[in-house]
Structure formats: C-alpha cells, structure tokens
PDB file of N, CA and C in Angstrom:
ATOM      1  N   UNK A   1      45.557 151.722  53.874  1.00  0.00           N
ATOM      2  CA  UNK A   1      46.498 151.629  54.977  1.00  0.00           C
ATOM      3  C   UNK A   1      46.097 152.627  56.067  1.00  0.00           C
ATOM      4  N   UNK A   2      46.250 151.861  57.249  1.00  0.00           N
ATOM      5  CA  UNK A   2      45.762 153.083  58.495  1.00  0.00           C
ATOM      6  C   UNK A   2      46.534 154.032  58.760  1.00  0.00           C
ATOM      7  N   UNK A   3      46.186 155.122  59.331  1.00  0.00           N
ATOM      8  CA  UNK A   3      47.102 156.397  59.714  1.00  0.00           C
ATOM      9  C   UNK A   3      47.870 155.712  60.567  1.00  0.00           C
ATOM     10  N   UNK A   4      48.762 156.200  60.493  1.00  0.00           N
ATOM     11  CA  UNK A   4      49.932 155.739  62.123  1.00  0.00           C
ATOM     12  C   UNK A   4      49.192 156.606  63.250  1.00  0.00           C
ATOM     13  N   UNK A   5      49.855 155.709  64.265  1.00  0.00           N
ATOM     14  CA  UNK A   5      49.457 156.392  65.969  1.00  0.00           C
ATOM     15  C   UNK A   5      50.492 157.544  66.203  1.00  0.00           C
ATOM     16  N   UNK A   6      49.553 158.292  66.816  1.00  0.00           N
ATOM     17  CA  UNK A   6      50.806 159.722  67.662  1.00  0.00           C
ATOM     18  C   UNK A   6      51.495 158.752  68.296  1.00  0.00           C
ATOM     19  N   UNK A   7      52.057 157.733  68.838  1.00  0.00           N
ATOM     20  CA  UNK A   7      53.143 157.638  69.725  1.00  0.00           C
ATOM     21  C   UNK A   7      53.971 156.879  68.339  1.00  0.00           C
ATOM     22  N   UNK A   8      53.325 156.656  66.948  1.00  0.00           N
ATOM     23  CA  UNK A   8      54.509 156.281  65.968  1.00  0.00           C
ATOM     24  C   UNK A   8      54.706 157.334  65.294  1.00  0.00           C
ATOM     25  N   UNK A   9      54.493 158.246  65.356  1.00  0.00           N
ATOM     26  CA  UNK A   9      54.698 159.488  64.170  1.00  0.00           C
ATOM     27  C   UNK A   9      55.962 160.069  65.590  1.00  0.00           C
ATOM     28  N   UNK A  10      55.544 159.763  66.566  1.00  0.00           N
ATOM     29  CA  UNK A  10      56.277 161.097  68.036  1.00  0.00           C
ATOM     30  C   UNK A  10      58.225 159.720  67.509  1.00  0.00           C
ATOM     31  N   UNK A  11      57.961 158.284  67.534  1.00  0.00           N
ATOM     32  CA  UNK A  11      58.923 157.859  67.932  1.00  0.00           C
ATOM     33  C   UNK A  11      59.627 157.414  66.491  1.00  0.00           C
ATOM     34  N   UNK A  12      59.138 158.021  65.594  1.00  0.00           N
ATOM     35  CA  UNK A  12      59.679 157.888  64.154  1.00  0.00           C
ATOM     36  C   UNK A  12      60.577 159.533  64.036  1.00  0.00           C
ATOM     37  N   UNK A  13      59.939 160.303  64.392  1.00  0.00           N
ATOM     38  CA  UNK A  13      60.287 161.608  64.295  1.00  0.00           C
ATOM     39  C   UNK A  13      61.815 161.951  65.433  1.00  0.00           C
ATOM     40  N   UNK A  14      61.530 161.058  66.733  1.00  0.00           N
ATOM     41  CA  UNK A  14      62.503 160.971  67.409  1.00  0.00           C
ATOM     42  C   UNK A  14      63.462 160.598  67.132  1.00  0.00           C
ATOM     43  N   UNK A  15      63.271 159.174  66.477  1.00  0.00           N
ATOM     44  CA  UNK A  15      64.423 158.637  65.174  1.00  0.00           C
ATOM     45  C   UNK A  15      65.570 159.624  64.819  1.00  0.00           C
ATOM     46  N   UNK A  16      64.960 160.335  63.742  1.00  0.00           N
ATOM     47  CA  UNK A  16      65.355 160.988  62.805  1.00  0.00           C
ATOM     48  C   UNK A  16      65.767 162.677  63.363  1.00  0.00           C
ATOM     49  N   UNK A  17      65.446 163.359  64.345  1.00  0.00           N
ATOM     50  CA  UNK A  17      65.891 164.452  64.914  1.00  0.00           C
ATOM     51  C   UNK A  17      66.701 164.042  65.835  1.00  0.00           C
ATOM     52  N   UNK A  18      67.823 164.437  65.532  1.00  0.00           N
ATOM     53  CA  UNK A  18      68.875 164.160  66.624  1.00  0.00           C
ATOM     54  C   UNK A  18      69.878 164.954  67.200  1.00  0.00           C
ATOM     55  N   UNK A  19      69.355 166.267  66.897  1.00  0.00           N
ATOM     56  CA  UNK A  19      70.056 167.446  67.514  1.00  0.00           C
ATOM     57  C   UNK A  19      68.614 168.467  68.463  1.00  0.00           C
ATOM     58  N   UNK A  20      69.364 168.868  69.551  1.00  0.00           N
ATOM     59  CA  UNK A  20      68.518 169.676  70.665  1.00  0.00           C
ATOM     60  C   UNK A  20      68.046 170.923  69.647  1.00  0.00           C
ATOM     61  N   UNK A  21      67.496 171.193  70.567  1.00  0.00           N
ATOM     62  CA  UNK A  21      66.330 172.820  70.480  1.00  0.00           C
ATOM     63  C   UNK A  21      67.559 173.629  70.441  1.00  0.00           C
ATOM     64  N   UNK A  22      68.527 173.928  71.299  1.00  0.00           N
ATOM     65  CA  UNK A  22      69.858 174.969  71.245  1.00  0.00           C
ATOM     66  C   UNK A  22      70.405 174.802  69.715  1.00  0.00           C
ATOM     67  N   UNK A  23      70.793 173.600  69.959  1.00  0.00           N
ATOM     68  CA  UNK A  23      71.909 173.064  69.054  1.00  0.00           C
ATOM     69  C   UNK A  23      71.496 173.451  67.440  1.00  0.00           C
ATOM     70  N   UNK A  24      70.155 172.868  67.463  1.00  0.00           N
ATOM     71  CA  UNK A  24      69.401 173.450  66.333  1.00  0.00           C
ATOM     72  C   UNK A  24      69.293 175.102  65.994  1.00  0.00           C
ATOM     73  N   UNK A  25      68.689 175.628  67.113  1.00  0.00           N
ATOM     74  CA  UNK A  25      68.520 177.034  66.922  1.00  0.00           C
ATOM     75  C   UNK A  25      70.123 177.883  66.454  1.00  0.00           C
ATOM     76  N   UNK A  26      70.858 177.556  67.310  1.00  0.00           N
ATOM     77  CA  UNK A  26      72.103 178.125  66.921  1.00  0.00           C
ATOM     78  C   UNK A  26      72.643 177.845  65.190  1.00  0.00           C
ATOM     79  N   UNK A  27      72.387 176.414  65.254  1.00  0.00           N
ATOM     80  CA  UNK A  27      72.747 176.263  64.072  1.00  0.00           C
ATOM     81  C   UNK A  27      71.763 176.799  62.516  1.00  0.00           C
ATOM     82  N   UNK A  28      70.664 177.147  62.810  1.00  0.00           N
ATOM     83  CA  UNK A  28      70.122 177.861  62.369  1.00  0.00           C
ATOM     84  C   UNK A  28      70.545 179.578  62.194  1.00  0.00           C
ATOM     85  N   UNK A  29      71.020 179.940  62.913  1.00  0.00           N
ATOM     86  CA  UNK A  29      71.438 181.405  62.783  1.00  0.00           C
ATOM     87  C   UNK A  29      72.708 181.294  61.906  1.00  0.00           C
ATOM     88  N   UNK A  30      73.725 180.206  61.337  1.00  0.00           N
ATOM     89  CA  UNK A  30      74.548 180.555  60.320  1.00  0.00           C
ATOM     90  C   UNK A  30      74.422 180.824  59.032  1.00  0.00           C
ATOM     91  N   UNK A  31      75.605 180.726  58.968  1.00  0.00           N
ATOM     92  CA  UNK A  31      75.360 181.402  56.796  1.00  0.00           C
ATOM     93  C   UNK A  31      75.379 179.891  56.258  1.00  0.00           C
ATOM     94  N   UNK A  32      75.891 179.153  56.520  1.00  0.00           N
ATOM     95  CA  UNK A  32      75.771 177.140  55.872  1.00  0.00           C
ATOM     96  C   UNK A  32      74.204 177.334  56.064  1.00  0.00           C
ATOM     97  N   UNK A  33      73.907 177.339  56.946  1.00  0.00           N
ATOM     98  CA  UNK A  33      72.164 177.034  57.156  1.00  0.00           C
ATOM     99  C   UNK A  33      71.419 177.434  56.537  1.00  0.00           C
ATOM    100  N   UNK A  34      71.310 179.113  56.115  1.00  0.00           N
ATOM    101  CA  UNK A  34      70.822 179.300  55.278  1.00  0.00           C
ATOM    102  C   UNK A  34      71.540 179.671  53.360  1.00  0.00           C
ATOM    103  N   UNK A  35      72.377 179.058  53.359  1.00  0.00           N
ATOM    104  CA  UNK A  35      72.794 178.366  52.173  1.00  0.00           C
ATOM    105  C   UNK A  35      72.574 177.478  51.100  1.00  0.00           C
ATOM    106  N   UNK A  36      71.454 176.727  52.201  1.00  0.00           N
ATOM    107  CA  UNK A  36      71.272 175.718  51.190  1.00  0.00           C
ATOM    108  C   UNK A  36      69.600 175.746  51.321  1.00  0.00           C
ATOM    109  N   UNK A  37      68.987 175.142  50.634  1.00  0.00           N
ATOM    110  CA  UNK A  37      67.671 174.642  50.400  1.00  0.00           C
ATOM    111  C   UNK A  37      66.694 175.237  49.426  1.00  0.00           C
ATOM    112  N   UNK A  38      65.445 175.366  49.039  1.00  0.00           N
ATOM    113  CA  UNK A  38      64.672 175.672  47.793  1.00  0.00           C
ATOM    114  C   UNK A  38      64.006 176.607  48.403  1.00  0.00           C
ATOM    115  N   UNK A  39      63.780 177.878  47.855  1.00  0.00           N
ATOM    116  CA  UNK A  39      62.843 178.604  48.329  1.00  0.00           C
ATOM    117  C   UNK A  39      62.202 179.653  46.806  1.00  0.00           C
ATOM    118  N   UNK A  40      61.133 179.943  46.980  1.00  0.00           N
ATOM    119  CA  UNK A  40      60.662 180.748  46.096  1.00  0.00           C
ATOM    120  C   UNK A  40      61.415 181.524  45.186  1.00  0.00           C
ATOM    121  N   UNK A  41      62.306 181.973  45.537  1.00  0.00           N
ATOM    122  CA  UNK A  41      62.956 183.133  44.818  1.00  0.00           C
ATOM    123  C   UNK A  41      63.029 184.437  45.287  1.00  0.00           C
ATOM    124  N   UNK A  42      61.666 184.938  46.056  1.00  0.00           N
ATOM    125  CA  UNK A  42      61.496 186.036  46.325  1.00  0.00           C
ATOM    126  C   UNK A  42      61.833 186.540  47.408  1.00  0.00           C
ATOM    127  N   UNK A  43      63.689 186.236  47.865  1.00  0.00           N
ATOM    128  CA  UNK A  43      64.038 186.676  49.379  1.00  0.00           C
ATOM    129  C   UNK A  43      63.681 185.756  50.270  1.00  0.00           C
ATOM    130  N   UNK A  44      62.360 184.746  49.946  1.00  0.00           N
ATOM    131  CA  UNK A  44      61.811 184.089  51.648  1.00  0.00           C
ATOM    132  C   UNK A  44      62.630 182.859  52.015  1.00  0.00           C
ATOM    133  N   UNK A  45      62.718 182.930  52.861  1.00  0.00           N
ATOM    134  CA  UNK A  45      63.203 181.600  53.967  1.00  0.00           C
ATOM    135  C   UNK A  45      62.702 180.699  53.155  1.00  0.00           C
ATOM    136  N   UNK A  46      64.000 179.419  53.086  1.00  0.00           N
ATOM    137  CA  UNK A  46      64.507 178.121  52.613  1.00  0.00           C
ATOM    138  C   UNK A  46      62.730 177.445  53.163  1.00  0.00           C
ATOM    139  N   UNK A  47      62.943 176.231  52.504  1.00  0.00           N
ATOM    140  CA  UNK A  47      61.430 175.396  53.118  1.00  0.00           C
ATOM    141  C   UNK A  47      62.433 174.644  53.873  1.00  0.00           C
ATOM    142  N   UNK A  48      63.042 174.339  54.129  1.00  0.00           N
ATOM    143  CA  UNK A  48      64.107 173.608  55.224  1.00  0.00           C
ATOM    144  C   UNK A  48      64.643 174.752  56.309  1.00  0.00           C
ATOM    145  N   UNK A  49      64.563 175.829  55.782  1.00  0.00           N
ATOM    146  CA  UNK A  49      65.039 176.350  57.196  1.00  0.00           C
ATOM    147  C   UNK A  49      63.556 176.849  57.992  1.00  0.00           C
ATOM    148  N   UNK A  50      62.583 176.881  57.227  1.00  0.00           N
ATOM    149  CA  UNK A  50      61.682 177.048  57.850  1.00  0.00           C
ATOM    150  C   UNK A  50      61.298 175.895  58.723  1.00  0.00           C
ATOM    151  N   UNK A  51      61.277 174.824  58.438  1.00  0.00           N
ATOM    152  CA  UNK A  51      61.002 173.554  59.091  1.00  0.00           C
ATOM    153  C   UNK A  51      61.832 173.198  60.403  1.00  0.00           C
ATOM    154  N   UNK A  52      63.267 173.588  59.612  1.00  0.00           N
ATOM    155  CA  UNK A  52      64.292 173.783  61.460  1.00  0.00           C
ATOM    156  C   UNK A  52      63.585 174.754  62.337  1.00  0.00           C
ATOM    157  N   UNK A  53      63.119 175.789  61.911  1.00  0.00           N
ATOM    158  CA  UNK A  53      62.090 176.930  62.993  1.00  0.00           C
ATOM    159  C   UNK A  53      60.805 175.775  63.814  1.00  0.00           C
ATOM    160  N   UNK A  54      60.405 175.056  63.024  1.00  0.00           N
ATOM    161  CA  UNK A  54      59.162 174.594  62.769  1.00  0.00           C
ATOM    162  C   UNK A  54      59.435 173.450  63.986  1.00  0.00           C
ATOM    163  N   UNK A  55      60.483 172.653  63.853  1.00  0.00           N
ATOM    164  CA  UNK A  55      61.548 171.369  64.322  1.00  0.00           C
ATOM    165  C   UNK A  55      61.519 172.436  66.057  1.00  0.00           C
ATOM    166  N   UNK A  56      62.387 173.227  66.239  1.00  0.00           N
ATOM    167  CA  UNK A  56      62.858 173.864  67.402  1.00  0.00           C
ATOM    168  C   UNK A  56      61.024 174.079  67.988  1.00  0.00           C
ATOM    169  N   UNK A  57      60.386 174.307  67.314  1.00  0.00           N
ATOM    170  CA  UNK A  57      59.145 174.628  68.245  1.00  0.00           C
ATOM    171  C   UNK A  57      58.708 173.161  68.918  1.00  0.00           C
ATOM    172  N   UNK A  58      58.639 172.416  67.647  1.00  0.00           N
ATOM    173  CA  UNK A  58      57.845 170.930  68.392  1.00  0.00           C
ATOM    174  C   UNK A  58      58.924 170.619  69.434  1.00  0.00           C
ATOM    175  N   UNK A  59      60.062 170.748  69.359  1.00  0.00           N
ATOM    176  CA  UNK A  59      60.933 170.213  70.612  1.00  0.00           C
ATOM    177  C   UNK A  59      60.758 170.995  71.807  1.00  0.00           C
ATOM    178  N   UNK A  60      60.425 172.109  71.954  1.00  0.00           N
ATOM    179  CA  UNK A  60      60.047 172.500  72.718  1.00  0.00           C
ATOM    180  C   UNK A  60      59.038 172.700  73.477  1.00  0.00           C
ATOM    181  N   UNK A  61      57.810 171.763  72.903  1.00  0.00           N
ATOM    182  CA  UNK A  61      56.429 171.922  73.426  1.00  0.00           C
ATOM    183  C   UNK A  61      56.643 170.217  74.186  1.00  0.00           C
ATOM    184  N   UNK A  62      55.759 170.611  75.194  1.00  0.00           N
ATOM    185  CA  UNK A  62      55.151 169.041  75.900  1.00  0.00           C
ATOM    186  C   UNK A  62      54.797 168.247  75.250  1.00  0.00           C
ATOM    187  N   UNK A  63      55.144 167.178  75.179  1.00  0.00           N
ATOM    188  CA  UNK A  63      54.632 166.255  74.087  1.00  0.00           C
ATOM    189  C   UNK A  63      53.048 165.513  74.618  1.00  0.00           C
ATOM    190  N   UNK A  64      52.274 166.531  75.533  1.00  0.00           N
ATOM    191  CA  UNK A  64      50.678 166.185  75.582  1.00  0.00           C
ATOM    192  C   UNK A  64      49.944 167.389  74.985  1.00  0.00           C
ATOM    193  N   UNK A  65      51.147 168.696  74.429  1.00  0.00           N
ATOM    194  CA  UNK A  65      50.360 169.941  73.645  1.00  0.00           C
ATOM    195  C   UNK A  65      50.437 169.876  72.364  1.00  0.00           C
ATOM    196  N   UNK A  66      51.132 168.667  71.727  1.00  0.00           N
ATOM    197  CA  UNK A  66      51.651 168.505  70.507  1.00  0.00           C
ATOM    198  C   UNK A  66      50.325 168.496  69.564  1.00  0.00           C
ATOM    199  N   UNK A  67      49.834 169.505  68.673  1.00  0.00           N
ATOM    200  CA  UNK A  67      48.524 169.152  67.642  1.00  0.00           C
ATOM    201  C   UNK A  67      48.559 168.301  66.587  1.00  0.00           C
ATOM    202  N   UNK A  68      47.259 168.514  65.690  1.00  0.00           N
ATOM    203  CA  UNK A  68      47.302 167.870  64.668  1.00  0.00           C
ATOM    204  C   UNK A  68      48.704 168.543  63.624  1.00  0.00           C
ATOM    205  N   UNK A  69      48.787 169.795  63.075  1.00  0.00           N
ATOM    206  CA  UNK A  69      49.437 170.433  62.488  1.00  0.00           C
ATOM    207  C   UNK A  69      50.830 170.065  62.991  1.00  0.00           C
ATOM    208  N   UNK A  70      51.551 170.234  63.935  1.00  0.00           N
ATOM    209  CA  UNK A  70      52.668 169.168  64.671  1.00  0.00           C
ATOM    210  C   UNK A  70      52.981 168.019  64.265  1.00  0.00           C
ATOM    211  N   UNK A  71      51.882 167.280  64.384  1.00  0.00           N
ATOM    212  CA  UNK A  71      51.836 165.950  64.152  1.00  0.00           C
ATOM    213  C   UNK A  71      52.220 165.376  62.550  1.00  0.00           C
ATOM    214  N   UNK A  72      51.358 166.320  62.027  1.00  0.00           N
ATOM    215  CA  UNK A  72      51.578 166.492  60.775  1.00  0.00           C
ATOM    216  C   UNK A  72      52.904 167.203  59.904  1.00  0.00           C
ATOM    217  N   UNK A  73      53.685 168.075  60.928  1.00  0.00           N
ATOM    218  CA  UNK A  73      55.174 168.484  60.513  1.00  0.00           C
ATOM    219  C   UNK A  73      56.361 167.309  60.955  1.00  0.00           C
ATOM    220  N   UNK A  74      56.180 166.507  61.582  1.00  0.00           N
ATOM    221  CA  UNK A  74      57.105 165.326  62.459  1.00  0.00           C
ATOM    222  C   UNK A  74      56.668 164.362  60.973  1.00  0.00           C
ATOM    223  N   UNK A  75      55.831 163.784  60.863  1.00  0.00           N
ATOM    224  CA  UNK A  75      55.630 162.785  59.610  1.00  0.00           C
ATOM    225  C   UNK A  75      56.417 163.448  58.425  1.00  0.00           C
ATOM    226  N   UNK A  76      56.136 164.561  57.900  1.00  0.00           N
ATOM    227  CA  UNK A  76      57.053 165.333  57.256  1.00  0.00           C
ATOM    228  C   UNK A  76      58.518 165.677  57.219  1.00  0.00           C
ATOM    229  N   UNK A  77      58.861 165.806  58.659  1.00  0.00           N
ATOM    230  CA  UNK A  77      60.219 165.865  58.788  1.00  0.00           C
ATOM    231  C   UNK A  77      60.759 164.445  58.752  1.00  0.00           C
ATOM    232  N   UNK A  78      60.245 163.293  59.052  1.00  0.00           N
ATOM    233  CA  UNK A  78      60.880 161.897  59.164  1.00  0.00           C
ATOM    234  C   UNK A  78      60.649 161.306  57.527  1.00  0.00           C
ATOM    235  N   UNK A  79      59.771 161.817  56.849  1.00  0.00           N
ATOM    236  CA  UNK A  79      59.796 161.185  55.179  1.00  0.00           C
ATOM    237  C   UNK A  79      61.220 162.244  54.773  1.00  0.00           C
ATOM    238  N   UNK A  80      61.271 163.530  54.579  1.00  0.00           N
ATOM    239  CA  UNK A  80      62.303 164.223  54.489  1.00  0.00           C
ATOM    240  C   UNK A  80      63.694 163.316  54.590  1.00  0.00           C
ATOM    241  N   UNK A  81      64.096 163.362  56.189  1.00  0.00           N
ATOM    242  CA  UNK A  81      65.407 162.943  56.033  1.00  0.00           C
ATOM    243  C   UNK A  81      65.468 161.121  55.961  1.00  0.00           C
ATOM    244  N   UNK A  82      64.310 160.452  56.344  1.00  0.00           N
ATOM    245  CA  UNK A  82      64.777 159.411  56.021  1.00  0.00           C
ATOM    246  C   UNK A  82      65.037 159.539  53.835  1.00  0.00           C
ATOM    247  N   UNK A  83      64.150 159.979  53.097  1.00  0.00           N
ATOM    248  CA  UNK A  83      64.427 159.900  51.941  1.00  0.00           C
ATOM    249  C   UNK A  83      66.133 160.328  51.397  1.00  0.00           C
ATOM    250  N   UNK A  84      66.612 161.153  52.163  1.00  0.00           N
ATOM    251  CA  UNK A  84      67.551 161.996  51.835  1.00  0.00           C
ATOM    252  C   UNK A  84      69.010 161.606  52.309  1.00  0.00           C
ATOM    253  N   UNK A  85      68.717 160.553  53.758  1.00  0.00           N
ATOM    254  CA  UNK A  85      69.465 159.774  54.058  1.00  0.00           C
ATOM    255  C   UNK A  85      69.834 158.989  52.685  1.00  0.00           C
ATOM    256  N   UNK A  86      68.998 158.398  51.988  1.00  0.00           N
ATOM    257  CA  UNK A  86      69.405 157.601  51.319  1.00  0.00           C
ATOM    258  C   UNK A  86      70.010 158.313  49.761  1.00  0.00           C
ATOM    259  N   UNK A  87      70.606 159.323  50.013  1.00  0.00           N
ATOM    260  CA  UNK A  87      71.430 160.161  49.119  1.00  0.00           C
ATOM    261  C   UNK A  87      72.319 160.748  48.724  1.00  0.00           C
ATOM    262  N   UNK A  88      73.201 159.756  50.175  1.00  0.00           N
ATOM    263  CA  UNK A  88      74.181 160.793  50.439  1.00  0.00           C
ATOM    264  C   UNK A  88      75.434 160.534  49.593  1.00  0.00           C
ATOM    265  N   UNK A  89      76.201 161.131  49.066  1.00  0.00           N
ATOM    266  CA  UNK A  89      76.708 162.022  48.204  1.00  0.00           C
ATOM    267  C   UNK A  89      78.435 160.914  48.828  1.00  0.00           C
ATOM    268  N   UNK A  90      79.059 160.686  47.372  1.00  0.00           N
ATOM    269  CA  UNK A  90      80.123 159.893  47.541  1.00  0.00           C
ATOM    270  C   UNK A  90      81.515 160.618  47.469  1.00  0.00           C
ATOM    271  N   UNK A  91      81.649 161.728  46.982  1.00  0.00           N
ATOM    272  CA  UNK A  91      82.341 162.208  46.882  1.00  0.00           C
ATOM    273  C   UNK A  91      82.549 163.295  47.251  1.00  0.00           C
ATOM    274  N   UNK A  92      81.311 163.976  47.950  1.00  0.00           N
ATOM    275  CA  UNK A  92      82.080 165.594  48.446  1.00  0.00           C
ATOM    276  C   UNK A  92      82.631 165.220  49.929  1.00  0.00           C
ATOM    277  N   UNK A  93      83.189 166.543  50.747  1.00  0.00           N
ATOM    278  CA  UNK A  93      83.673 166.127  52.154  1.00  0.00           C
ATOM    279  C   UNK A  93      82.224 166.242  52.583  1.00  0.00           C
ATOM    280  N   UNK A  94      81.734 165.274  53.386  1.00  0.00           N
ATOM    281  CA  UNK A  94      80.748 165.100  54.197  1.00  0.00           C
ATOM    282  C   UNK A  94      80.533 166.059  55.035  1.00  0.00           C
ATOM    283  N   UNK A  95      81.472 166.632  55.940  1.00  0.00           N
ATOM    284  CA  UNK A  95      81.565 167.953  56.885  1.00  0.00           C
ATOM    285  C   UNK A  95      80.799 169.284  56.479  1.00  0.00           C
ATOM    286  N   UNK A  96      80.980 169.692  55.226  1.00  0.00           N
ATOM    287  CA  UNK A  96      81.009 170.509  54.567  1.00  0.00           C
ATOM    288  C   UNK A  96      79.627 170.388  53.069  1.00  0.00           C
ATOM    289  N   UNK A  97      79.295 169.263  53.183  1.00  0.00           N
ATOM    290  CA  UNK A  97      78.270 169.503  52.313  1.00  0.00           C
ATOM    291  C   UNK A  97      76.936 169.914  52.184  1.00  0.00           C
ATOM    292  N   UNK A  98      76.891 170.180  50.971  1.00  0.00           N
ATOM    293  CA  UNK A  98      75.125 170.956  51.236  1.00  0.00           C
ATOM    294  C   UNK A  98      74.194 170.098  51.405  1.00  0.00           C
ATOM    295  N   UNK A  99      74.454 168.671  51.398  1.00  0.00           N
ATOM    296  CA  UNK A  99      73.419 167.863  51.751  1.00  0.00           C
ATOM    297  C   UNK A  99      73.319 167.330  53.291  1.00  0.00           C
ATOM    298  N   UNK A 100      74.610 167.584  53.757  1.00  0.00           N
ATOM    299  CA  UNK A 100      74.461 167.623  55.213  1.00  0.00           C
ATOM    300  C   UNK A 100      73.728 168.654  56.043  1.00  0.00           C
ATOM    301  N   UNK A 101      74.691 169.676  55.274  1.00  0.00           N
ATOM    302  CA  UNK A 101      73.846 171.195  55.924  1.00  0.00           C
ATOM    303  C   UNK A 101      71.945 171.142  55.851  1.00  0.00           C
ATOM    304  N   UNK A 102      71.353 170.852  54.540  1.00  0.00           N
ATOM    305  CA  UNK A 102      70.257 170.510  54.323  1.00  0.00           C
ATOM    306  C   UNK A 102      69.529 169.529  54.879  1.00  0.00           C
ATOM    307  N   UNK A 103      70.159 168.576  55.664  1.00  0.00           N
ATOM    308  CA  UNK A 103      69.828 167.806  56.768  1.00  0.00           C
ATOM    309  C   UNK A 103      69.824 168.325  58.302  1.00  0.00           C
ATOM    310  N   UNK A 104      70.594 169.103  58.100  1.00  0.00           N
ATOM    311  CA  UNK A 104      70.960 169.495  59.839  1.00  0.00           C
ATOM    312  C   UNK A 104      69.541 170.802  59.602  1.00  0.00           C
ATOM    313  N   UNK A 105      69.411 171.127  58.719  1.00  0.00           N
ATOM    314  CA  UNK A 105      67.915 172.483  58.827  1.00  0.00           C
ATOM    315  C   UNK A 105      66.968 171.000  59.370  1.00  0.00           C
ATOM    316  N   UNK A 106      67.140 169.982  58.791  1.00  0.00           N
ATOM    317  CA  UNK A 106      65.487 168.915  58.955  1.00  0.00           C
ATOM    318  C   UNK A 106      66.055 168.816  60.681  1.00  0.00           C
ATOM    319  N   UNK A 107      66.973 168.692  61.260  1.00  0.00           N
ATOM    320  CA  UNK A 107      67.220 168.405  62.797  1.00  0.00           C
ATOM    321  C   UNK A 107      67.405 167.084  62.462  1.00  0.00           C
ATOM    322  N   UNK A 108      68.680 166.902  62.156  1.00  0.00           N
ATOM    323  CA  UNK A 108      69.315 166.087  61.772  1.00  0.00           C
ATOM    324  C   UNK A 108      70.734 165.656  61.370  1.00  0.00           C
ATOM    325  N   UNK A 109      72.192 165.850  62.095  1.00  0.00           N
ATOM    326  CA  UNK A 109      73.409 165.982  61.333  1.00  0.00           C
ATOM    327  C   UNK A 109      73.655 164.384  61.404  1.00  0.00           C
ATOM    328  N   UNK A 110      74.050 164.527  59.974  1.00  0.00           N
ATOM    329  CA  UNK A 110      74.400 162.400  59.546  1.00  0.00           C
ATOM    330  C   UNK A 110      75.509 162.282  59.922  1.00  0.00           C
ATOM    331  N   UNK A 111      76.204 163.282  61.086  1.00  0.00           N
ATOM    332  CA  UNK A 111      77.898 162.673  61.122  1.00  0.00           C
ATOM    333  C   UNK A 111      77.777 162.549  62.789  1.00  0.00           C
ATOM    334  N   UNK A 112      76.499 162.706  63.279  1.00  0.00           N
ATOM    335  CA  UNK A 112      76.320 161.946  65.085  1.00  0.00           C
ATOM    336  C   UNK A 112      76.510 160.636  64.896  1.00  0.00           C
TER     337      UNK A 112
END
C-alpha cells in the first residue's frame, strides 16, 4: 500500500484536531490534563501530553515548513484519536472523563 500524500496526512489530521493552539495550550496547563495518560513512571510527561506540546507546535507552523518528523506526528495523532474515538465509554459522565481528557491532550474534545 502507498504512503499517503502530505495534503492526506495535513487533511486527515485536520479531521481529527479540533481545538486551536490557545485552546490547546491552556488546556494543557491543567491538573485533568495531566491526569491522565501512560508515562514511564519516572516523573516524565504523559506520551499524550507530550503530543498536545507536539499538536500546539504543528499548529503553529506554516503548513509549507511542516517536515518529515511533523508529518509523521499528524499520522500518529489521527490513528490515536480516530482508534480511541471508537471507545468511548458508556457509562461515565462524558464531561469529566479520562478518556475525554486523554483525547483533548491528542487536540481533540469529543463533546465539539
């Protein structure tokens, strides 16, 4: 199977991020945000909140400075929440869950 084109990895990724560079960043500085996700153990930053860091940069670059490594975090972030979309959780409050919160680090809240 062929690689996808940068303008399908840029408009798959667009898809699936649906909160701004602010909106993100701010929401990154709470205690929900970094609450949830997998990380080593050893003190370091969530792999999801790193990726919201990761998310706020590509939104902020020109999309003619965008690299391979970029390119390659957007394919990543769109397998992420599309997989995770399909997980969502029947019974907790949606507002409030860690699988939302863990979506909104990918740049993503499922209740837009």
């Amino acid at each position: 199977m062929a690689d996808k084109s940068t303008d399908e990895i840029r408009s798959e990724f667009d898809d699936v991020v649906n909160m701004g560079s602010k909106e993100l960043k701010d929401w990154l500085g709470t205690d929900e945000s970094q609450s949830v996700g997998q990380s080593s153990g050893d003190g370091d930053e969530s792999t999801g909140h790193y990726m919201g860091r990761r998310i706020v940069e590509i939104l902020e670059k020109n999309k003619g400075d965008l690299d391979d490594d970029d390119l390659a975090a957007m394919k990543k972030v769109h397998g992420y929440v599309a997989r995770h979309l399909k997980q969502k959780p029947s019974t907790e409050e949606l507002k409030t869950s860690k699988w939302r919160y863990s979506l909104m680090n990918w740049g993503h809240d499922p209740l837009k």
